[in-house]
Protein backbone atom coordinates (compact mmCIF):
# COMPACT_ATOMS: atom_id res chain seq x y z
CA UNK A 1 -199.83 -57.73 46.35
CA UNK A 2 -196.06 -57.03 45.63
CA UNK A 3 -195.63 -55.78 48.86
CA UNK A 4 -196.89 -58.80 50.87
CA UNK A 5 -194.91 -60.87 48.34
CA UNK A 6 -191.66 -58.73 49.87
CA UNK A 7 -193.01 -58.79 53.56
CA UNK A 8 -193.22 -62.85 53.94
CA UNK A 9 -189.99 -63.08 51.52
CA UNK A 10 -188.16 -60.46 54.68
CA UNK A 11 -190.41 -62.85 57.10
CA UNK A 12 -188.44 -66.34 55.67
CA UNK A 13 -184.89 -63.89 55.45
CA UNK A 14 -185.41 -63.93 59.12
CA UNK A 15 -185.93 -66.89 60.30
CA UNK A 16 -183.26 -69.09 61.86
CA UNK A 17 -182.80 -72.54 62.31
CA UNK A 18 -184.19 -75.75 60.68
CA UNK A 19 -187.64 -76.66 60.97
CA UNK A 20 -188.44 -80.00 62.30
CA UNK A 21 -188.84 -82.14 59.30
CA UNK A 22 -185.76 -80.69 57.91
CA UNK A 23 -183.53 -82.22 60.92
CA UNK A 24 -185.58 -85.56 60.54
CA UNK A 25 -184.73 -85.79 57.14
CA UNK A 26 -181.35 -85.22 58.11
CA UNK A 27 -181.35 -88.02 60.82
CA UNK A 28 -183.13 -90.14 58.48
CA UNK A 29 -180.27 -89.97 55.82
CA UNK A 30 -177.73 -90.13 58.38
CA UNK A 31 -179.25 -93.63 60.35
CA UNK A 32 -179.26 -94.96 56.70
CA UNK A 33 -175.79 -94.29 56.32
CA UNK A 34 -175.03 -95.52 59.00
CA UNK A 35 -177.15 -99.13 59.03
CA UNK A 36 -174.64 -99.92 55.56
CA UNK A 37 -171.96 -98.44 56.88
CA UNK A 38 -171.30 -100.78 60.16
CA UNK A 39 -171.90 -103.97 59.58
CA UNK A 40 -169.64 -103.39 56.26
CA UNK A 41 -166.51 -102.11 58.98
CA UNK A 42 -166.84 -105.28 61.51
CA UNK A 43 -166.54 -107.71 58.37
CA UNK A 44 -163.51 -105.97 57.37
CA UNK A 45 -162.05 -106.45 60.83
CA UNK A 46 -163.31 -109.77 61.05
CA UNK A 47 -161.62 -110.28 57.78
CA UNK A 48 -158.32 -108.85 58.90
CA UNK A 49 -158.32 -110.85 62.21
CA UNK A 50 -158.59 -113.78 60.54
CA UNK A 51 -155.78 -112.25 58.33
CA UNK A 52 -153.56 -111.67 61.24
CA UNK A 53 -154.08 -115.82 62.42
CA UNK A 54 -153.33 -116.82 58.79
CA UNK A 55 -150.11 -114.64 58.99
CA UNK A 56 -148.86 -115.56 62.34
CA UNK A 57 -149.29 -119.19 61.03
CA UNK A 58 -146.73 -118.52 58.55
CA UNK A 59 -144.61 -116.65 60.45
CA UNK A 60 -144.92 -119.93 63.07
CA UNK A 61 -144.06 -121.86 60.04
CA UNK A 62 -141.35 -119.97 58.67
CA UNK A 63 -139.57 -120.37 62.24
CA UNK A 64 -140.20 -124.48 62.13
CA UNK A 65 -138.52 -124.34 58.73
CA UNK A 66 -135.47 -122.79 60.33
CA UNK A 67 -135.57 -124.64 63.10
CA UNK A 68 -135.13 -127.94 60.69
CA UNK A 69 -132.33 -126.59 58.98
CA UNK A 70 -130.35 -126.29 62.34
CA UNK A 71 -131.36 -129.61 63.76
CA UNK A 72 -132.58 -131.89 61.04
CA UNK A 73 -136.13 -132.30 63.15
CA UNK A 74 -138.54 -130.41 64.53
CA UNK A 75 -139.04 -129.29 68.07
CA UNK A 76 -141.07 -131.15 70.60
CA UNK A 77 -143.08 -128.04 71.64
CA UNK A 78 -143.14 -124.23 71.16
CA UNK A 79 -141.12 -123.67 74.65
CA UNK A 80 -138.26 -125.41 72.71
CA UNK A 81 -138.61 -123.44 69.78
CA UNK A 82 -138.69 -120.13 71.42
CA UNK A 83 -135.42 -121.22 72.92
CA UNK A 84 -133.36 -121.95 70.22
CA UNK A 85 -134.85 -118.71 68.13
CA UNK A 86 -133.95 -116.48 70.20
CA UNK A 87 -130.73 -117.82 70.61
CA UNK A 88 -130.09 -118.26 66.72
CA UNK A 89 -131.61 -114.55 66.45
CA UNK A 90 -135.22 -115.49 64.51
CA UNK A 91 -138.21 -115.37 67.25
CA UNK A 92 -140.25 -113.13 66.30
CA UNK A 93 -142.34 -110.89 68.15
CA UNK A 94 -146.49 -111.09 66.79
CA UNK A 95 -149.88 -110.27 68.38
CA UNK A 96 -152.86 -112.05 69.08
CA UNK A 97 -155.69 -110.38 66.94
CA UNK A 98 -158.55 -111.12 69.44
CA UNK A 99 -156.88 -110.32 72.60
CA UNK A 100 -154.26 -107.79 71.48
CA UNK A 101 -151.00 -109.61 73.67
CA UNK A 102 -147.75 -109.28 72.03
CA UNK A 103 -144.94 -112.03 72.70
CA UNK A 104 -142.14 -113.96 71.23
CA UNK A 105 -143.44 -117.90 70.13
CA UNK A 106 -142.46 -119.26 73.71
CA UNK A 107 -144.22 -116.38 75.32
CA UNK A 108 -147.89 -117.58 74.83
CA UNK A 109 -149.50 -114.57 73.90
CA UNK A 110 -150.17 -115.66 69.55
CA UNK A 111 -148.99 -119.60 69.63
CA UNK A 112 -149.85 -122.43 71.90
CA UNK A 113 -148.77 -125.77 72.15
CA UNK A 114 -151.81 -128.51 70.44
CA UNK A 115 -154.67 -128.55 73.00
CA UNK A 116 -157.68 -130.12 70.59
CA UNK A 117 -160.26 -129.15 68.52
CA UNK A 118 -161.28 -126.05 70.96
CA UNK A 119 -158.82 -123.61 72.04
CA UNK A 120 -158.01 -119.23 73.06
CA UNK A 121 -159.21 -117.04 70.40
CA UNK A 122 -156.55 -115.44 68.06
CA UNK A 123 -154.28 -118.28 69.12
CA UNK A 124 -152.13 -119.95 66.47
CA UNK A 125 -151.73 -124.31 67.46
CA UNK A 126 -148.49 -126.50 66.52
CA UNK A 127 -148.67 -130.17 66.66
CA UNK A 128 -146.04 -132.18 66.15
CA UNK A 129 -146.29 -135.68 64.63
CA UNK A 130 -144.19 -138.50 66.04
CA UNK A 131 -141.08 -139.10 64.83
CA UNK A 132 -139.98 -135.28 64.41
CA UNK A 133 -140.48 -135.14 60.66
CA UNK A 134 -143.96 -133.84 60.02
CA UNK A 135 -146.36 -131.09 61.88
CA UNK A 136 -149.53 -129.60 61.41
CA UNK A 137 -150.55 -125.77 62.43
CA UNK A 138 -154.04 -124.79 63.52
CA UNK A 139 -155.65 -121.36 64.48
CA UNK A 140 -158.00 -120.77 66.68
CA UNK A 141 -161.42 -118.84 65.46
CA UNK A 142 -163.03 -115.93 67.91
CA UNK A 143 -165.43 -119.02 69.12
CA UNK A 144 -162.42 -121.07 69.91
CA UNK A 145 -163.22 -123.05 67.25
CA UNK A 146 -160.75 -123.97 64.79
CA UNK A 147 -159.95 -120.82 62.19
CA UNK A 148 -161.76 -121.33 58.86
CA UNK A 149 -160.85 -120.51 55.23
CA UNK A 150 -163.32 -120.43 52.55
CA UNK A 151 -165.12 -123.09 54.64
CA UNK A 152 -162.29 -125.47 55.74
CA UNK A 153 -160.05 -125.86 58.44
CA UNK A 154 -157.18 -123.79 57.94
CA UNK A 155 -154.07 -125.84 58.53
CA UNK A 156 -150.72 -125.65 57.15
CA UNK A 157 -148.50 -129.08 57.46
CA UNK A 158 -145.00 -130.20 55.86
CA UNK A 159 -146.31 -133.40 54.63
């Protein structure tokens, strides 16, 4: 008896390899890792494209601000701004989260002139008010649609 005990304990020493149910298991625990896993990494980077619109706003806003100081109004359109910034030394370079161009204000590539209620994805919207004195800044959504925070527009105005 002890020696057939030994003999299929040498038999199971031998062996190599996983038997089939082991590797299922296996793939079984790694799909399920891998069903939380995903959908929990493209909500971060939707999160942090979003991000990236909400902080080129600022940085949009920042240079309108600046822009006031050394004119007493605001610029007619971006292509003005972009002018005097990078003559004054404060255009700054920012990217597009959606399509990944880089570009000064002027450039196009992460700020647009207002075009409506639909616009490029990742793009960040000035509109100037009549009269020079008040703005409002939009950003466009991956749909195009305006950019939402905690479901509302997200805008950022002077007034």
């Amino acid at each position: 008896m002890q020696k057939q005990a030994i003999k299929a304990g040498l038999k199971r020493a031998n062996q190599q390899g996983m038997t089939i149910y082991e590797i299922l298991t296996v793939c079984i625990i790694i799909s399920v890792l891998v069903m939380i896993a995903v959908p929990n990494f493209i909500a971060n980077k939707d999160r942090a494209n979003d991000s990236q619109i909400e902080s080129n706003a600022r940085t949009l806003r920042i240079m309108l601000e600046t822009y006031k100081v050394d004119h007493k109004l605001y610029p007619e359109d971006l292509r003005t701004l972009g002018y005097e910034a990078t003559k004054e030394k404060y255009n700054k370079a920012m990217t597009n989260p959606y399509s990944q161009a880089s570009g000064e204000v002027e450039s196009g590539k992460w700020a647009i002139d207002y075009v409506g209620p639909t616009g490029p994805a990742g793009m960040v919207t000035y509109q100037p008010l009549a009269g020079g004195d008040k703005y409002y800044i939009f950003g466009y959504a991956k749909d195009g649609s305006f950019h939402k925070k905690s479901g509302k527009i997200f805008t950022m105005s002077n007034g």
